[in-house]
Protein backbone atom coordinates (compact mmCIF):
# COMPACT_ATOMS: atom_id res chain seq x y z
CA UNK A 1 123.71 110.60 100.45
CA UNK A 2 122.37 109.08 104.19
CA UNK A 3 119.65 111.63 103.79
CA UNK A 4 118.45 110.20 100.55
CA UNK A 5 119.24 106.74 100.48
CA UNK A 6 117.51 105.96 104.14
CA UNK A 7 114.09 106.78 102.30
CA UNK A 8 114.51 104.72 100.03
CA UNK A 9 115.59 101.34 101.47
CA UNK A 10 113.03 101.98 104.18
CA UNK A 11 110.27 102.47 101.43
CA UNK A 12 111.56 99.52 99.80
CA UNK A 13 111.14 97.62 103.13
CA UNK A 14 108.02 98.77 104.36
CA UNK A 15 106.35 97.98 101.04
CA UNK A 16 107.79 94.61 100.42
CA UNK A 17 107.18 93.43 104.07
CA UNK A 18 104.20 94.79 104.69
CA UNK A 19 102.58 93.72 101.55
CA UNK A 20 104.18 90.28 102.73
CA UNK A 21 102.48 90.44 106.35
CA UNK A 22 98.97 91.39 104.64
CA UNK A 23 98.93 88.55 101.81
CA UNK A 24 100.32 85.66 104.82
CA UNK A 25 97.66 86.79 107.34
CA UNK A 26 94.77 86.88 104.64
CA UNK A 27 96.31 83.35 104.26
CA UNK A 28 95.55 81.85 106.97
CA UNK A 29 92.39 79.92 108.06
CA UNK A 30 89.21 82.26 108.67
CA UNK A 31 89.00 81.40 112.64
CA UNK A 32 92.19 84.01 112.67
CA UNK A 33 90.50 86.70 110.76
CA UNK A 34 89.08 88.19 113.80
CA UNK A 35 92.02 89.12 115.78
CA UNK A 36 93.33 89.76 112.70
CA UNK A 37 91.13 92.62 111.78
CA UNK A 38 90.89 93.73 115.75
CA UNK A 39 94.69 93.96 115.87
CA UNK A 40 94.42 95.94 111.89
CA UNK A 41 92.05 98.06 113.48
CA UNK A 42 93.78 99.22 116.95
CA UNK A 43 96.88 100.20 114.21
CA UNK A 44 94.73 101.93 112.27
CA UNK A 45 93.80 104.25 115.30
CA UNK A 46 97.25 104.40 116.58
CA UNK A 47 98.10 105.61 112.82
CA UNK A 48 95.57 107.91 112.93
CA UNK A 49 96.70 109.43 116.04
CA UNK A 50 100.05 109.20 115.48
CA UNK A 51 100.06 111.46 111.78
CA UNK A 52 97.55 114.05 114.35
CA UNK A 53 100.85 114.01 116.74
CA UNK A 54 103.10 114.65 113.59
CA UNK A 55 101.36 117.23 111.63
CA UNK A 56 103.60 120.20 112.67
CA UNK A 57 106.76 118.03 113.09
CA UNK A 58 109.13 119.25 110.94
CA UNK A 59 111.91 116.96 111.55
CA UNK A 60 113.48 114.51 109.66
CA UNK A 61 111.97 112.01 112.36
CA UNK A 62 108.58 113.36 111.21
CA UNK A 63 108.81 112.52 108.18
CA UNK A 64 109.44 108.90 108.63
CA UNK A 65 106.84 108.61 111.46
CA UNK A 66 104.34 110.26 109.11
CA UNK A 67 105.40 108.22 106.24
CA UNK A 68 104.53 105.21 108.32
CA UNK A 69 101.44 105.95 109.57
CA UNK A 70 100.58 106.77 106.18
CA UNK A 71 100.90 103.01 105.15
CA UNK A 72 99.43 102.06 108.60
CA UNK A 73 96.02 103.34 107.60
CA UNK A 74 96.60 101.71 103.72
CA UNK A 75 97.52 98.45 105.36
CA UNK A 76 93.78 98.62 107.32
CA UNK A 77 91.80 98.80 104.29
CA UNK A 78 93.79 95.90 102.14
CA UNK A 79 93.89 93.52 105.14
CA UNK A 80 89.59 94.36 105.68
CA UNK A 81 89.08 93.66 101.95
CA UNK A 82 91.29 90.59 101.65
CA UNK A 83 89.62 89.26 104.86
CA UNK A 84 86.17 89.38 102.46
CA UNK A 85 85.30 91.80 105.58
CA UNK A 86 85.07 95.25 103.42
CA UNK A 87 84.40 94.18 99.71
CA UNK A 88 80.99 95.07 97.80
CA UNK A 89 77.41 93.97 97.85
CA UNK A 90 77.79 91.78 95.20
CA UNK A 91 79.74 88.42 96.14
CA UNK A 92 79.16 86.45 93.30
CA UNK A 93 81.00 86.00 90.38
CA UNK A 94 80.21 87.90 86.84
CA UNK A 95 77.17 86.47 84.71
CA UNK A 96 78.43 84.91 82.04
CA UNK A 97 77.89 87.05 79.11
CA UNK A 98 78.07 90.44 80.69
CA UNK A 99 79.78 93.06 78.67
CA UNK A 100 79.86 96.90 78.49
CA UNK A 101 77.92 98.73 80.81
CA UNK A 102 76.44 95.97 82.21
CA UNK A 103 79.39 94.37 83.64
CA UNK A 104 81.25 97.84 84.76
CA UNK A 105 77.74 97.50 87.41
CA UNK A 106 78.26 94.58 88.66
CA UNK A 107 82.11 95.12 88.76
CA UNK A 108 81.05 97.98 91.00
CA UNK A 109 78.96 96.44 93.24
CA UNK A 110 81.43 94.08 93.59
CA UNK A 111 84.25 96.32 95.67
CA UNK A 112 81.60 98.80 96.65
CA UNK A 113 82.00 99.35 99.95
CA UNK A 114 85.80 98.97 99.45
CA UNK A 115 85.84 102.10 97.66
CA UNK A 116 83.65 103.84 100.17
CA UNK A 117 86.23 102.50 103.08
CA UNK A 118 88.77 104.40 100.81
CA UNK A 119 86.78 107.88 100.70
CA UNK A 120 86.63 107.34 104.62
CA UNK A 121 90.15 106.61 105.46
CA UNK A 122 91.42 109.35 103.46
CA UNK A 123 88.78 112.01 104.86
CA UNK A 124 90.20 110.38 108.03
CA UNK A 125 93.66 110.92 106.90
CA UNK A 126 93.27 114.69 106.19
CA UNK A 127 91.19 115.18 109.22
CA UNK A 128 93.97 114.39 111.00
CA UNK A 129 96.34 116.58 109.10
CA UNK A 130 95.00 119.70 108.60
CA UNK A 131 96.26 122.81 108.67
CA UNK A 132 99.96 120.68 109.47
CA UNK A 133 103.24 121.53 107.50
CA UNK A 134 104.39 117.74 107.91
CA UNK A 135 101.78 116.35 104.97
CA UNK A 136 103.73 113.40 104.30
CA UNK A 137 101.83 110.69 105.57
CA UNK A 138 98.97 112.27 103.57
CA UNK A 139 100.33 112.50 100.28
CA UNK A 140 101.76 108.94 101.02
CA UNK A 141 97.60 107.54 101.19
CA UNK A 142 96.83 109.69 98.12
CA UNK A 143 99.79 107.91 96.15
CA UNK A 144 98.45 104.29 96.93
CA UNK A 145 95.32 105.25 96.61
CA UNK A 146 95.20 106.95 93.23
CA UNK A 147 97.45 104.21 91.68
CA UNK A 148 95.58 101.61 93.44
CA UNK A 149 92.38 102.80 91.36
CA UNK A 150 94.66 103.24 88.44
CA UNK A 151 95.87 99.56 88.67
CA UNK A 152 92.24 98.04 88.96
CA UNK A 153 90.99 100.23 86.09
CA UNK A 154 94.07 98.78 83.80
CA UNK A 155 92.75 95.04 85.03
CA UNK A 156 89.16 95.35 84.30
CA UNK A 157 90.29 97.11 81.03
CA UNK A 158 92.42 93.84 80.62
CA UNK A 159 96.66 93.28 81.22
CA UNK A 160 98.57 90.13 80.16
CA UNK A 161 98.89 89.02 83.78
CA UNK A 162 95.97 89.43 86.77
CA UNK A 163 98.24 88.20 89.71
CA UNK A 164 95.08 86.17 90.77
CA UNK A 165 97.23 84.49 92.98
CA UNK A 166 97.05 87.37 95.77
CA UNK A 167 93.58 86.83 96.06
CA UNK A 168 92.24 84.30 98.88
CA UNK A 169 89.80 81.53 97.93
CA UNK A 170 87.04 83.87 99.58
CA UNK A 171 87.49 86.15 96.52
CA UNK A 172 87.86 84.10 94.11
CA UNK A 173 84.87 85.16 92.55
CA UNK A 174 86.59 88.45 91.65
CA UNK A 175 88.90 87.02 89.14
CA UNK A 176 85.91 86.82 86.73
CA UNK A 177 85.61 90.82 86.76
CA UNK A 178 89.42 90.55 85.66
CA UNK A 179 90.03 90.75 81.98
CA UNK A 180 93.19 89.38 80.16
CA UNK A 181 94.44 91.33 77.12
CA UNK A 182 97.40 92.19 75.70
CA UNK A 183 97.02 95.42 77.23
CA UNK A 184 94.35 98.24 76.90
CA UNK A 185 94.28 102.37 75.91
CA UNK A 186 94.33 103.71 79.34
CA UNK A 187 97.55 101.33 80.28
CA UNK A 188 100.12 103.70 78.34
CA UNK A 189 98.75 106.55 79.82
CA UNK A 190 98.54 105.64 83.39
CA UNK A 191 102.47 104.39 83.03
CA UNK A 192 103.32 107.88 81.05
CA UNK A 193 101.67 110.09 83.91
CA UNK A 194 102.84 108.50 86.97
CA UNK A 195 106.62 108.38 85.75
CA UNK A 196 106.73 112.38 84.63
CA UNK A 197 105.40 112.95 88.30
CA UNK A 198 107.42 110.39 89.81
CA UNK A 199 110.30 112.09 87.84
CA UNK A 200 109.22 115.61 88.96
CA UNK A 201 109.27 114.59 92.36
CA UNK A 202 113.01 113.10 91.97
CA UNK A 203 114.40 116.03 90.57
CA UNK A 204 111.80 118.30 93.51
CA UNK A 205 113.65 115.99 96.02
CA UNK A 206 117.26 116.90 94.97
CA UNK A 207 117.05 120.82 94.67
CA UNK A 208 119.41 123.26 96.14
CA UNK A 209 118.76 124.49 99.17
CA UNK A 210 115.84 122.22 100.33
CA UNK A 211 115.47 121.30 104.29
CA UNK A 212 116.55 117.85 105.14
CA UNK A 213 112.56 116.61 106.13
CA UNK A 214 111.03 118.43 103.14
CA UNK A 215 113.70 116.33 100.69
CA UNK A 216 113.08 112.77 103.24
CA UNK A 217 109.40 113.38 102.47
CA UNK A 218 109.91 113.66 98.53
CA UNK A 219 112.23 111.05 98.43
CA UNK A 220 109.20 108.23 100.06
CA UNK A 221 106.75 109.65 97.76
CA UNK A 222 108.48 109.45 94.78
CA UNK A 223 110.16 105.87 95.76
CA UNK A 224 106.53 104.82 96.64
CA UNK A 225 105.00 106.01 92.91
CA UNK A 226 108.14 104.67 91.06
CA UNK A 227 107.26 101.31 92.94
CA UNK A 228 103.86 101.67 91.72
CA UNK A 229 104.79 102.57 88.27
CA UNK A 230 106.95 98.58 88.59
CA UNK A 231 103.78 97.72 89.74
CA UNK A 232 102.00 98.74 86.73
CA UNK A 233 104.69 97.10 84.48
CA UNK A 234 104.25 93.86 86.30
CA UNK A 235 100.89 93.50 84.61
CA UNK A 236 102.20 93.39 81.55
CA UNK A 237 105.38 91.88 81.22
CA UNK A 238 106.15 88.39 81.61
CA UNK A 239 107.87 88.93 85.17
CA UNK A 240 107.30 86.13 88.06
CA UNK A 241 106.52 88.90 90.39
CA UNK A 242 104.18 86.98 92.85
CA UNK A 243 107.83 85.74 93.41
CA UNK A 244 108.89 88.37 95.39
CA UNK A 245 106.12 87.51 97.83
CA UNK A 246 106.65 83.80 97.62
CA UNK A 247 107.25 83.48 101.11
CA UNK A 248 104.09 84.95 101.99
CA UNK A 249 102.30 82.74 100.23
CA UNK A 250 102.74 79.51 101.96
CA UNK A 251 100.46 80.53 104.29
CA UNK A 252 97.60 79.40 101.61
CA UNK A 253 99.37 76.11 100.86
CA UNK A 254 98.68 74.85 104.10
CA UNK A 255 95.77 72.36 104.79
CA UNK A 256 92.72 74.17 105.32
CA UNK A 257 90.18 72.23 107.43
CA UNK A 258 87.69 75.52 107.74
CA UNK A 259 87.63 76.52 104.13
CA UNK A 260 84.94 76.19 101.97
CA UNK A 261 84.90 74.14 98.70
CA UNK A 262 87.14 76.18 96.00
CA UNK A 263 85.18 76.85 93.09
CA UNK A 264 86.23 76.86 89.57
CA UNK A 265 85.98 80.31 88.05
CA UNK A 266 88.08 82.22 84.95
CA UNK A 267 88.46 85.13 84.39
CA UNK A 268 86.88 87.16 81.06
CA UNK A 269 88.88 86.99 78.42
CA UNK A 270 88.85 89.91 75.92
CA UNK A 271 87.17 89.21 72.41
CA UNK A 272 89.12 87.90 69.25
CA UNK A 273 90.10 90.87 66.99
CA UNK A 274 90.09 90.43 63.51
């Protein structure tokens, strides 16, 4: 049960904490964010190197090393774009009116060059891992990655709740590419999908006969997509989530002598339906 269980509460862990030690730093006043990001970015390296070192490590060790330096590189490209270092070349927020095709452009140019950082890091990521049997810390980026872009698809399509308050005053502007709805088409379908291959993963994790690093490295990928999948749910249900991070938080309660002037913007609301 050790073999299983460890995964899990160090999955738990790593993506409670972490997400903790991102949203605190990207708290804190923007004479910080440049040791921040040099620190992000000698981690990112290290993470880099260290899933080259573990590619053909087959051992249980392996797997959690990999695993780790799989949310290492993540962690790089959340703390740039909550920093406003990595974000788009729009930094504005929508103009009022925009709908349809229209405002999916500007919502593009608006987290731009996020999404390019993304195509990097994991070109980066399976650089470093090819032709390896331990593929854990790879599979680990694709995970947050593809349910990352799942998530952000769900909140321009429009969810009940936008979490706005994990985003800095720097980004503030962003909330007005959110839209809050009800819910939306794709939201069903992105919760349906992720949970059979969450579920196929599970049941992957527990067969017979499976080697003790090959069922450690199912186990953190399907904790990490059935954490996404809560995720997901969090958007829509009525759940203080941002509650689970409260502690994290503070660090944007705190006086702010260097910030700029917080300006006043909402996010689009969907259209009445008759």
């Amino acid at each position: 049960m050790t073999l299983y269980l460890g995964p899990v509460l160090f999955t738990l862990f790593v993506w409670w904490f972490s997400t903790g030690v991102i949203l605190y730093l990207d708290g804190l006043p923007r004479r910080t964010f440049k040791v921040t990001l040099a620190v992000a970015t000698a981690l990112l390296l290290l993470a880099l190197l260290g899933l080259y070192a573990t590619r053909d490590d087959t051992r249980l060790t392996g797997a959690y090393l990999a695993f780790t330096c799989g949310v290492m590189v993540w962690a790089w490209q959340e703390i740039a774009f909550l920093l406003g270092v990595v974000t788009g070349s729009r930094r504005e927020p929508l103009p009022l009116g925009a709908q349809g095709w229209p405002r999916l452009r500007y919502a593009v140019q608006a987290v731009l060059h996020h999404e390019l950082a993304l195509v990097v890091l994991f070109a980066a990521v399976l650089a470093a891992t090819w032709g390896g049997e331990n593929l854990v810390g790879l599979w680990t980026y694709v995970i947050l990655w593809v349910m990352r872009q799942s998530a952000k698809l769900n909140i321009f399509l429009g969810v009940r709740n936008l979490n706005e308050g994990f985003l800095p005053p720097h980004l503030a502007y962003l909330q007005t590419y959110f839209r809050r709805a009800p819910g939306n088409s794709l939201f069903p379908l992105s919760v349906l999908a992720s949970t059979v291959v969450a579920a196929l993963l599970w049941q992957a994790a527990f067969a017979d006969g499976i080697a003790d690093a090959a069922a450690a490295g199912l186990v953190f990928a399907a904790t990490l997509l059935s954490l996404a999948v809560l995720e997901h749910w969090f958007l829509v249900l009525p759940l203080p989530s941002e509650r689970l991070w409260d502690w994290s938080l503070r660090s944007r309660r705190a006086p702010r002598v260097d910030a700029p002037p917080a300006v006043a913007v909402a996010p689009v609301a969907s259209p009445p339906r008759h």
